[in-house]
C-alpha atoms as a PDB file:
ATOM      1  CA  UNK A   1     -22.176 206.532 180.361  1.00  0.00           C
ATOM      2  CA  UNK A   2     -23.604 203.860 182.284  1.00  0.00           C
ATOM      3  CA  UNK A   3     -22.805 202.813 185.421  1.00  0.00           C
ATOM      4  CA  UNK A   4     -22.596 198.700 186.631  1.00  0.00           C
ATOM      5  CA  UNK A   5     -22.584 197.748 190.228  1.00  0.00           C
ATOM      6  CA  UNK A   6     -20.910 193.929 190.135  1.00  0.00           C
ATOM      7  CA  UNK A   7     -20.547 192.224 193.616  1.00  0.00           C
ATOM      8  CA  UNK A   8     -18.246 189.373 193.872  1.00  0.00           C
ATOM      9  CA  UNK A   9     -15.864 191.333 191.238  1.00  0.00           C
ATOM     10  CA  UNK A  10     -12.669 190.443 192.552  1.00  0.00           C
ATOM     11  CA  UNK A  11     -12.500 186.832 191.123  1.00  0.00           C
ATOM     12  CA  UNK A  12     -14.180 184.125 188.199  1.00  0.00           C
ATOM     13  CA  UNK A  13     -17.530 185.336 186.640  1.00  0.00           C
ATOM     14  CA  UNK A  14     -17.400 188.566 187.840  1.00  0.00           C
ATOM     15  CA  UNK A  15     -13.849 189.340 187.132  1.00  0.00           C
ATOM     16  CA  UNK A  16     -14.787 188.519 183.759  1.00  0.00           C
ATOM     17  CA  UNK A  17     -18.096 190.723 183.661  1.00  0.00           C
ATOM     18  CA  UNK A  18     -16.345 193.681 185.355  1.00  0.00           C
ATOM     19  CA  UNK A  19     -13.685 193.493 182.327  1.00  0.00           C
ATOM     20  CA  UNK A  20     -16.833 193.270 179.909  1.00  0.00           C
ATOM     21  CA  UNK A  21     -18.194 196.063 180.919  1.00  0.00           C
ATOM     22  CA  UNK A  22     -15.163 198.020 180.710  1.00  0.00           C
ATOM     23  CA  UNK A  23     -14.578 197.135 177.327  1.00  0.00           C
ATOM     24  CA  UNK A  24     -18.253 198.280 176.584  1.00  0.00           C
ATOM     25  CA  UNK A  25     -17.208 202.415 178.060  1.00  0.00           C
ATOM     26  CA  UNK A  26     -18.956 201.491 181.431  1.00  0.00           C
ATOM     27  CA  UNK A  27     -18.237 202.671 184.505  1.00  0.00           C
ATOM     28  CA  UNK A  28     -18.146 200.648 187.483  1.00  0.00           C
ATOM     29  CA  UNK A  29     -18.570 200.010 191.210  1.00  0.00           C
ATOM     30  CA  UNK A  30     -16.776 196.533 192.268  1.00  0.00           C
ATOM     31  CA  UNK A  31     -17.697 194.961 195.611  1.00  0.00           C
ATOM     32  CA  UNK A  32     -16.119 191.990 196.950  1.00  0.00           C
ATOM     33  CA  UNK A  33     -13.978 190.964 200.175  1.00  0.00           C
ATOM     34  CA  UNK A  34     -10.453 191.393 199.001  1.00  0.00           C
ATOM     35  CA  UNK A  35      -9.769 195.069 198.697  1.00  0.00           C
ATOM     36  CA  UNK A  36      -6.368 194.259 197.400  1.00  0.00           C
ATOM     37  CA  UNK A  37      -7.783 192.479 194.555  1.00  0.00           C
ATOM     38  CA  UNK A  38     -10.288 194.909 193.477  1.00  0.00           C
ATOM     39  CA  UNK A  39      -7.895 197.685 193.804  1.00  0.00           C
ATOM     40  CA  UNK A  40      -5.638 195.975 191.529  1.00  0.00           C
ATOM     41  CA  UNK A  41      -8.498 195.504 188.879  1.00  0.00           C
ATOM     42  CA  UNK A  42      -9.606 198.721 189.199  1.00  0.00           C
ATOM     43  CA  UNK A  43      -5.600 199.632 188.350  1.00  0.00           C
ATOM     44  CA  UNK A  44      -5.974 197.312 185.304  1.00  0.00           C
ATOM     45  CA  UNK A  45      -9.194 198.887 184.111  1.00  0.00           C
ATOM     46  CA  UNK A  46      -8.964 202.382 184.370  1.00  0.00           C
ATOM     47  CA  UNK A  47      -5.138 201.827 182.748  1.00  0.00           C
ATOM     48  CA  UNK A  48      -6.808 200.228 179.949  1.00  0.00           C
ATOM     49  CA  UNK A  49     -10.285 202.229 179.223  1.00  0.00           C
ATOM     50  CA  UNK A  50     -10.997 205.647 179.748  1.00  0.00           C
ATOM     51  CA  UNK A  51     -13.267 204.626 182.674  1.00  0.00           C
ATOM     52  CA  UNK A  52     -14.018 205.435 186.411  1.00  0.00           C
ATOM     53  CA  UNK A  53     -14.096 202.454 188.530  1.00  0.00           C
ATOM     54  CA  UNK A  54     -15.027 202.694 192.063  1.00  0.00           C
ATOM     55  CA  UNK A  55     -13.950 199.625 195.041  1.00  0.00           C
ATOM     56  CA  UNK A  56     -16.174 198.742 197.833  1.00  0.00           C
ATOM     57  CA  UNK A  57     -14.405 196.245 200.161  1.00  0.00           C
ATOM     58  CA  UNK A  58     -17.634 194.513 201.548  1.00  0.00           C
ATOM     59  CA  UNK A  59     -18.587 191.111 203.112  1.00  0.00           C
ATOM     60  CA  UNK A  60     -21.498 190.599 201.669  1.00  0.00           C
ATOM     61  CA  UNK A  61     -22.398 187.757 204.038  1.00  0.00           C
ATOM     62  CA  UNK A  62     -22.508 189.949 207.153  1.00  0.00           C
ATOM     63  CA  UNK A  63     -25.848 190.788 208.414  1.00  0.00           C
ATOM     64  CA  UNK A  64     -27.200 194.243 207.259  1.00  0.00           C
ATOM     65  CA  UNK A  65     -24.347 194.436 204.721  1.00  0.00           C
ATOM     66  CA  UNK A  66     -26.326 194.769 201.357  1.00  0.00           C
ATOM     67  CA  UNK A  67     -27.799 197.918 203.415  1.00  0.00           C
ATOM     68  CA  UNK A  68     -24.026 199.271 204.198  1.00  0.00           C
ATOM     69  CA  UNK A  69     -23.432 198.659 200.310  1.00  0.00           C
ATOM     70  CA  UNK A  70     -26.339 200.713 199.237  1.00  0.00           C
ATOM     71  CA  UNK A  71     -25.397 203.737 201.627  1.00  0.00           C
ATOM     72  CA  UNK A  72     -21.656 203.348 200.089  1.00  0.00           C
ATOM     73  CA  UNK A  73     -22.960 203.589 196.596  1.00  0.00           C
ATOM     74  CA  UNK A  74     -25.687 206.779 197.736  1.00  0.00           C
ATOM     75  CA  UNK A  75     -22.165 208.608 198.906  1.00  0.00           C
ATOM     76  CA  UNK A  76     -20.520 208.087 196.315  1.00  0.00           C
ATOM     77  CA  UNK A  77     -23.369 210.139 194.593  1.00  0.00           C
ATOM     78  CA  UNK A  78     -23.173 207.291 192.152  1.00  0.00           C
ATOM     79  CA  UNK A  79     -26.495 206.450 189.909  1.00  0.00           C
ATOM     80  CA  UNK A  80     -26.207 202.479 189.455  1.00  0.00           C
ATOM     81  CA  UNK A  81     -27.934 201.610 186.028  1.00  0.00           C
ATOM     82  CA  UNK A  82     -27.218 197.649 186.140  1.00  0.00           C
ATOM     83  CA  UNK A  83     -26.693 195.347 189.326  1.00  0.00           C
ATOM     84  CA  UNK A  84     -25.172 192.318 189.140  1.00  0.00           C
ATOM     85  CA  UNK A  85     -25.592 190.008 192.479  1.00  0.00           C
ATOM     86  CA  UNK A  86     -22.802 187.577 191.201  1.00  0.00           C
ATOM     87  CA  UNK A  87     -21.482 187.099 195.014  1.00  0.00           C
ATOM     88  CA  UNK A  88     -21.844 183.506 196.282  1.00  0.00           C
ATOM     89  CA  UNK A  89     -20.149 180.414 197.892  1.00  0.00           C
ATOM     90  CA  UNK A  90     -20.920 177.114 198.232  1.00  0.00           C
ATOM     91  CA  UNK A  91     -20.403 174.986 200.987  1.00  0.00           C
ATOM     92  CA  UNK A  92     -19.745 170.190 200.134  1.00  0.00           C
ATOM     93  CA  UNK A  93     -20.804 167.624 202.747  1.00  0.00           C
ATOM     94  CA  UNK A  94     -23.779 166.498 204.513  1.00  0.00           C
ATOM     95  CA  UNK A  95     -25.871 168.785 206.160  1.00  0.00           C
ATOM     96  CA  UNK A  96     -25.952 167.194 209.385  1.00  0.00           C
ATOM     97  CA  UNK A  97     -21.928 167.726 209.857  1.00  0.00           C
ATOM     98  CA  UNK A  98     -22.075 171.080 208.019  1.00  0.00           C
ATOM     99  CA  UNK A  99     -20.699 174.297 210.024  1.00  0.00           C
ATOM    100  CA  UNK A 100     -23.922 176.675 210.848  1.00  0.00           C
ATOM    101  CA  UNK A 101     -21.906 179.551 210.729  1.00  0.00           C
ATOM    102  CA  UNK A 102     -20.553 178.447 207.419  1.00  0.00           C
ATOM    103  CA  UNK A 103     -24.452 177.424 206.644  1.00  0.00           C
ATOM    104  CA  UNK A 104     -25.620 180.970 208.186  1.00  0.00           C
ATOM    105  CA  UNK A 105     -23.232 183.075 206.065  1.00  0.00           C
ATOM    106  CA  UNK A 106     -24.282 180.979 202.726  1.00  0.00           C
ATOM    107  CA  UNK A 107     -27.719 181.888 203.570  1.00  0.00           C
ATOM    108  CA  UNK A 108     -27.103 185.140 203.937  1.00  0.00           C
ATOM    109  CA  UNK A 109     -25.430 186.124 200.928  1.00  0.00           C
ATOM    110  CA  UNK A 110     -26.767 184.023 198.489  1.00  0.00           C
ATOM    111  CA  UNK A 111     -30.381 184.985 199.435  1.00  0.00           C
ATOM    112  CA  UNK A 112     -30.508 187.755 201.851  1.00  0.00           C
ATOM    113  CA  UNK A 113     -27.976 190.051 200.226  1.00  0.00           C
ATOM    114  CA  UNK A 114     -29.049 189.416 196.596  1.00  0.00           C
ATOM    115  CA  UNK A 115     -32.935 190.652 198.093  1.00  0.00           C
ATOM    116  CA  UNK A 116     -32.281 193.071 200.259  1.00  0.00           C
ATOM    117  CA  UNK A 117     -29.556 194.657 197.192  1.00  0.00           C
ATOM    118  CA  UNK A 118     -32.309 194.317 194.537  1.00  0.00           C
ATOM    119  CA  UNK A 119     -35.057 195.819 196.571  1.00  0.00           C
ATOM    120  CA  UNK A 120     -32.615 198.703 197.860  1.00  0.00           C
ATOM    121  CA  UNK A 121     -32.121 199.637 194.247  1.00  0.00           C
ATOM    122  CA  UNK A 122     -34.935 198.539 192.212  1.00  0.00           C
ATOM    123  CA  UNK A 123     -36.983 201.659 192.912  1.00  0.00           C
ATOM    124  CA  UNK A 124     -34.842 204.119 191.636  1.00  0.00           C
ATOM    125  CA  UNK A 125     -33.977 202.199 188.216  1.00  0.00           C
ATOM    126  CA  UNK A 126     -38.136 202.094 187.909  1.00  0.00           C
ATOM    127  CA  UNK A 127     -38.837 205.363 188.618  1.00  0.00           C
ATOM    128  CA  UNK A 128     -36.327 206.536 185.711  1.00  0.00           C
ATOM    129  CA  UNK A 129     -37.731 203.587 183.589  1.00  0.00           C
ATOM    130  CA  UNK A 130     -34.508 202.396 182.728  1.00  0.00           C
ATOM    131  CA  UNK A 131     -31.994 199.843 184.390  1.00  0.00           C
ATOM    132  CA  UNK A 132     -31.048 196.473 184.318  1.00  0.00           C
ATOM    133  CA  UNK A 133     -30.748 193.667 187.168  1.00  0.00           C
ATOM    134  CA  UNK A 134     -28.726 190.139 186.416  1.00  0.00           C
ATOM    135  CA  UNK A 135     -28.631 187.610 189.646  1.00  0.00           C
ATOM    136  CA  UNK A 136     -26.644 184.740 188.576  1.00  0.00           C
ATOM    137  CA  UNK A 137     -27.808 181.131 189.868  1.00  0.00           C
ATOM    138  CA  UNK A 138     -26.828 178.304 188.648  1.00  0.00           C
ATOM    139  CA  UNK A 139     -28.016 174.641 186.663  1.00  0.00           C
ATOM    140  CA  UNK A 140     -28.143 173.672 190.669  1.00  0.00           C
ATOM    141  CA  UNK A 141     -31.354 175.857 190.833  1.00  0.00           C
ATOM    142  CA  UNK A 142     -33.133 173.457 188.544  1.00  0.00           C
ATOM    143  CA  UNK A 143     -32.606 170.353 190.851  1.00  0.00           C
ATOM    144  CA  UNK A 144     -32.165 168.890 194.737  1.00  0.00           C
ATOM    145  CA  UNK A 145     -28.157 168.445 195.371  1.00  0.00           C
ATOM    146  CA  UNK A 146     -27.311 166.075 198.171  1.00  0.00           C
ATOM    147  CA  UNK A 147     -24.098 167.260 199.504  1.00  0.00           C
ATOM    148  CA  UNK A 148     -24.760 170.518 198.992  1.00  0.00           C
ATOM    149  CA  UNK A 149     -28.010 170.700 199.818  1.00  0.00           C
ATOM    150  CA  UNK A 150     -28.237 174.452 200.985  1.00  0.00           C
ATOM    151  CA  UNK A 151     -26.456 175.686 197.846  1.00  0.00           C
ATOM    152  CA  UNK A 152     -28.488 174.027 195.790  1.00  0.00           C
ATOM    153  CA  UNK A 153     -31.823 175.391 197.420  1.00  0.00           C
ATOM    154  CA  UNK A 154     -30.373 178.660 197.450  1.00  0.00           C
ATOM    155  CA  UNK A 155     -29.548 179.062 193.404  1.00  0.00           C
ATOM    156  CA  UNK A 156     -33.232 177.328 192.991  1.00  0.00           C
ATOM    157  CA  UNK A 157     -34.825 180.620 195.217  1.00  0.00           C
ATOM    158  CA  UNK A 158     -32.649 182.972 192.891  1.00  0.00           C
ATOM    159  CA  UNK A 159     -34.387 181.157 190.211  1.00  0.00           C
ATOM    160  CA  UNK A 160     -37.977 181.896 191.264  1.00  0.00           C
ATOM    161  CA  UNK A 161     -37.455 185.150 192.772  1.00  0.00           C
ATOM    162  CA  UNK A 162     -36.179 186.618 189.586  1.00  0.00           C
ATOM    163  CA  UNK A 163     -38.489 184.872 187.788  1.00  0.00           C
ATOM    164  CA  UNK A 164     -41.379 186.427 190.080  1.00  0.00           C
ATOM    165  CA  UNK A 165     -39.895 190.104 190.410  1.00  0.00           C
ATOM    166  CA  UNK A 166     -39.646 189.819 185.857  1.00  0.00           C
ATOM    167  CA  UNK A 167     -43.156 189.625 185.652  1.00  0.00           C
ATOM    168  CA  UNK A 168     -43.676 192.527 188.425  1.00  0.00           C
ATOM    169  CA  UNK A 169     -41.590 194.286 185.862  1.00  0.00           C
ATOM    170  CA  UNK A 170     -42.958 194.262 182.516  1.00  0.00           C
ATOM    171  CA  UNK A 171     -43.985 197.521 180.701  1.00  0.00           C
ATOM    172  CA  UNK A 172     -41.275 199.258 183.110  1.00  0.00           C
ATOM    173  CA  UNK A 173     -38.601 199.591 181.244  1.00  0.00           C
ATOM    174  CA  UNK A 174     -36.533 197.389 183.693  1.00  0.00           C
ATOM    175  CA  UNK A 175     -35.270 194.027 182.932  1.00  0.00           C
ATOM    176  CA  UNK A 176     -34.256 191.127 185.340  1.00  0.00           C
ATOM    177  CA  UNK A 177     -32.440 188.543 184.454  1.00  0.00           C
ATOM    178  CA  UNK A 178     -31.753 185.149 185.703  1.00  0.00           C
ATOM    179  CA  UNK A 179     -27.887 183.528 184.332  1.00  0.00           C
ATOM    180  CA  UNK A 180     -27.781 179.988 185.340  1.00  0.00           C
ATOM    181  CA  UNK A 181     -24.232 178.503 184.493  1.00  0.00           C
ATOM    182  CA  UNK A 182     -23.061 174.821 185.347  1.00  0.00           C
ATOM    183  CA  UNK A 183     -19.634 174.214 186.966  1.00  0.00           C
ATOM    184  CA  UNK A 184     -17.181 176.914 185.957  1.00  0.00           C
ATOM    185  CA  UNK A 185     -13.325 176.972 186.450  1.00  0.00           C
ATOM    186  CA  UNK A 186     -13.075 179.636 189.337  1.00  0.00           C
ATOM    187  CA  UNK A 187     -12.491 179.789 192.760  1.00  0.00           C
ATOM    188  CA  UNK A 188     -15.687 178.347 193.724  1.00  0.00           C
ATOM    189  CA  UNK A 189     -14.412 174.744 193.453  1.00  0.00           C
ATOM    190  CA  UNK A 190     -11.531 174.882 195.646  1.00  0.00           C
ATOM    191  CA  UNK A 191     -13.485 177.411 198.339  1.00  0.00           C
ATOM    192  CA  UNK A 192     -16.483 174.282 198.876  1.00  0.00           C
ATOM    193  CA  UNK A 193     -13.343 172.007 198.934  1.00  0.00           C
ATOM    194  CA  UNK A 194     -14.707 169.967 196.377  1.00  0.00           C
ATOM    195  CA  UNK A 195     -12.087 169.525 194.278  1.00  0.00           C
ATOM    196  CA  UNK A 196     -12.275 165.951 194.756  1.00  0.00           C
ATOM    197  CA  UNK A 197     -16.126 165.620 193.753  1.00  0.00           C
ATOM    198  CA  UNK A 198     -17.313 164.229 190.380  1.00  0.00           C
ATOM    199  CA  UNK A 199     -18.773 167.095 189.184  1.00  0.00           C
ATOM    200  CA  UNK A 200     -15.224 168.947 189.250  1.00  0.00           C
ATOM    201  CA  UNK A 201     -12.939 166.170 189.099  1.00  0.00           C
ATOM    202  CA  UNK A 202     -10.682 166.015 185.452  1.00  0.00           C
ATOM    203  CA  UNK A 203     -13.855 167.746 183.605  1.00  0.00           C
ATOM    204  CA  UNK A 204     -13.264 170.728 181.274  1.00  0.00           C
ATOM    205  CA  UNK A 205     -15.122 173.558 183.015  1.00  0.00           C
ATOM    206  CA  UNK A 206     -16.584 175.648 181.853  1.00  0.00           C
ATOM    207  CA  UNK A 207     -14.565 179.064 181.748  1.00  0.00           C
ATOM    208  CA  UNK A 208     -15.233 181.803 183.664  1.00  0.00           C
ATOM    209  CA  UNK A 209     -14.486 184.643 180.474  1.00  0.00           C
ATOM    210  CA  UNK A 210     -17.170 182.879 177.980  1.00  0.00           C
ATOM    211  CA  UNK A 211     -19.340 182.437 180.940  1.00  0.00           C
ATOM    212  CA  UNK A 212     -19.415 186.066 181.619  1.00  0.00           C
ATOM    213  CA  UNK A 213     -19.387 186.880 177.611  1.00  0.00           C
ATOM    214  CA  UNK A 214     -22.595 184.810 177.229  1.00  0.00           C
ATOM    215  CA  UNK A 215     -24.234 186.202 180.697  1.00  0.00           C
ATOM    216  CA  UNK A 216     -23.600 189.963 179.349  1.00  0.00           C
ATOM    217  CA  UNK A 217     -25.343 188.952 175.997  1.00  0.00           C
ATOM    218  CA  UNK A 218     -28.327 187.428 177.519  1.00  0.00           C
ATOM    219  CA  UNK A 219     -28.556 190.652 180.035  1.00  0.00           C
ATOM    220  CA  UNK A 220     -28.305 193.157 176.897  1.00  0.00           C
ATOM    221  CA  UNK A 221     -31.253 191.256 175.187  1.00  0.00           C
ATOM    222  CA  UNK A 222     -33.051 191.715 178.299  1.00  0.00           C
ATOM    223  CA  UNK A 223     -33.329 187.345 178.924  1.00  0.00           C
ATOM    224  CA  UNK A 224     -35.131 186.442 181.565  1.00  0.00           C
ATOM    225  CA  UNK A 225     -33.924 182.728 182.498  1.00  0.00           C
ATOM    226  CA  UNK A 226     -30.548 182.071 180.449  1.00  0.00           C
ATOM    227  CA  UNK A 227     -28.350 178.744 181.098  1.00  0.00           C
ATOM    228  CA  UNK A 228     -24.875 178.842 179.678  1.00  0.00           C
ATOM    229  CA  UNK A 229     -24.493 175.822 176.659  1.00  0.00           C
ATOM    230  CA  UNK A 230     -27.628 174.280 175.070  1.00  0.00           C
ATOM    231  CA  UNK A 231     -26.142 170.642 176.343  1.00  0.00           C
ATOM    232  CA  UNK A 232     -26.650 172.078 180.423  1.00  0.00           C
ATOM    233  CA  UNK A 233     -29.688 173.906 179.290  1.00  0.00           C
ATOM    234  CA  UNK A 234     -31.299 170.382 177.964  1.00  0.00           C
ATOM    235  CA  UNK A 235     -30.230 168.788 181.339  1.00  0.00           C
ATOM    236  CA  UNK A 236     -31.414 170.992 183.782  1.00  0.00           C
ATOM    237  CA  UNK A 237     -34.387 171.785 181.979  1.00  0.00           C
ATOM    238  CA  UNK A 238     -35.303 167.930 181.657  1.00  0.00           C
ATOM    239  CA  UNK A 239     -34.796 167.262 185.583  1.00  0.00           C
ATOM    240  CA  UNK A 240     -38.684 168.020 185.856  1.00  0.00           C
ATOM    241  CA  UNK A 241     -39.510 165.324 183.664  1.00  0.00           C
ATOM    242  CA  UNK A 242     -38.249 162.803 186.458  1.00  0.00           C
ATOM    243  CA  UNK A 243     -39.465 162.158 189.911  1.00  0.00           C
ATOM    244  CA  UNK A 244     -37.568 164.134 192.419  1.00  0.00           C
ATOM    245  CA  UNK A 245     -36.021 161.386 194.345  1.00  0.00           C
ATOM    246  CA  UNK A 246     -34.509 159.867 191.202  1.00  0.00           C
ATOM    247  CA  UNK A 247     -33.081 163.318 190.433  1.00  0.00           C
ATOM    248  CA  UNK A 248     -31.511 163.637 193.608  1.00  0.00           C
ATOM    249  CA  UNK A 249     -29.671 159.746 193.222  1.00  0.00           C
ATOM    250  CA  UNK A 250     -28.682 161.125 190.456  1.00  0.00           C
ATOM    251  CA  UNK A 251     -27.043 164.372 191.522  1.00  0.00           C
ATOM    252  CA  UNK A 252     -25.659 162.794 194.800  1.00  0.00           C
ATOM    253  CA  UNK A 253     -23.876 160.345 192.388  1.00  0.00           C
ATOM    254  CA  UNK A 254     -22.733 162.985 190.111  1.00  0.00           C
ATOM    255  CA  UNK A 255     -21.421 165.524 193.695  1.00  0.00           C
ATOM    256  CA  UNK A 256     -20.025 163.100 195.828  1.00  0.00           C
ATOM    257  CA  UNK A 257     -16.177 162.510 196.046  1.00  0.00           C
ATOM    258  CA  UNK A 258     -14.439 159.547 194.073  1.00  0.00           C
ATOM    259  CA  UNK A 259     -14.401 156.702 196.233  1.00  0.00           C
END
């Protein structure tokens, strides 16, 4: 029985992919913040399938933490066969009135944990020439976002890291895939405060379960780059046809807050 290590489990996309997995006999390790929350999936899961799921109450955006998760997991004496780096946040408003910290701890966890957490247990999934590794990023990856500039470049280094560490990986038996979906109903929205903005503003979201459904599909077939919805994948894909500036108008215009 396999074994899937999903961080940011306790809410949206990976709520959904932790209950995917269940309902596909797999085992589970579930990181997030809220220990509560995860305790009370793990309740929900293990009620439901004949499963053994695992919580890991980590901040993933503390410095050195994607090391504390991978000693966690080694004591557990677990073997993780797929890693999901779904944690993330996003941070709205211009960078010059941005909180570092706030800036710091994005950073961190959408970059530095996903890294340090792929290289930490990369080795072992090549060595038994099996595993799976899905990062998620977003449609932001494909363009600049003014407003959210940092968020933006961070889901666009996601993008070309997993992109880079694919080709490393051919003829290993490990797969790396890349899920970029475009706004999603979660908790993301109301966490950047951007309820307000265009881009979130009376829109049907996308939803966080067929998100999650279409991610774990593209993952199975071993995808490298997947972007939820042909209609997002057309738009982000065309943002290269345009000069970069125009893209960014464009973007700030769709971000900003109605005026």
């Amino acid at each position: 029985m396999a074994t899937a290590l999903i961080t940011g489990a306790s809410g949206g996309i990976g709520r959904e992919l932790a209950k995917i997995h269940a309902l596909n006999g797999h085992n589970l390790i579930l990181a997030a913040r809220s220990g509560n929350r995860l305790n009370a999936l793990k309740d929900e899961l293990e009620s439901a399938f004949s499963i053994r799921v695992d919580v890991l109450a980590i901040d993933l955006s503390e410095p050195g933490s994607a090391h504390k998760l991978f000693q966690q997991v080694e004591q557990l004496g677990l073997q993780v066969d797929i890693l999901i780096n779904n944690a993330g946040f996003g941070t709205f408003g211009l960078f010059t009135e941005a909180d570092i910290g706030k800036t710091e701890e994005l950073m961190r966890l959408n970059m530095e944990a996903l890294t340090t957490s792929t290289r930490l247990f990369l080795p072992q999934m090549v060595a038994r020439k099996s595993g799976r590794i899905m990062n998620i990023a977003s449609t932001a990856a494909f363009q600049p976002g003014p407003l959210m500039a940092v968020y933006f470049a961070s889901k666009a280094y996601v993008l070309r890291f997993s992109e880079a560490i694919a080709n490393e990986l051919k003829g290993s038996g490990v797969s790396i895939t890349v899920y970029c979906p475009a706004a999603t109903e979660s908790g993301f929205q109301s966490a950047a405060k951007m309820e307000d903005s265009r881009l979130v503003k009376n829109r049907n979201l996308d939803s966080a379960e067929n998100v999650a459904a279409d991610a774990y599909k593209a993952m199975m077939r071993g995808k490298t780059v997947a972007i939820y919805g042909w209609i997002n994948a057309l738009l982000a894909r065309s943002t290269g046809l345009f000069p970069a500036a125009l893209v960014a108008k464009i973007a700030r215009r769709m971000i900003e807050r109605e005026s």
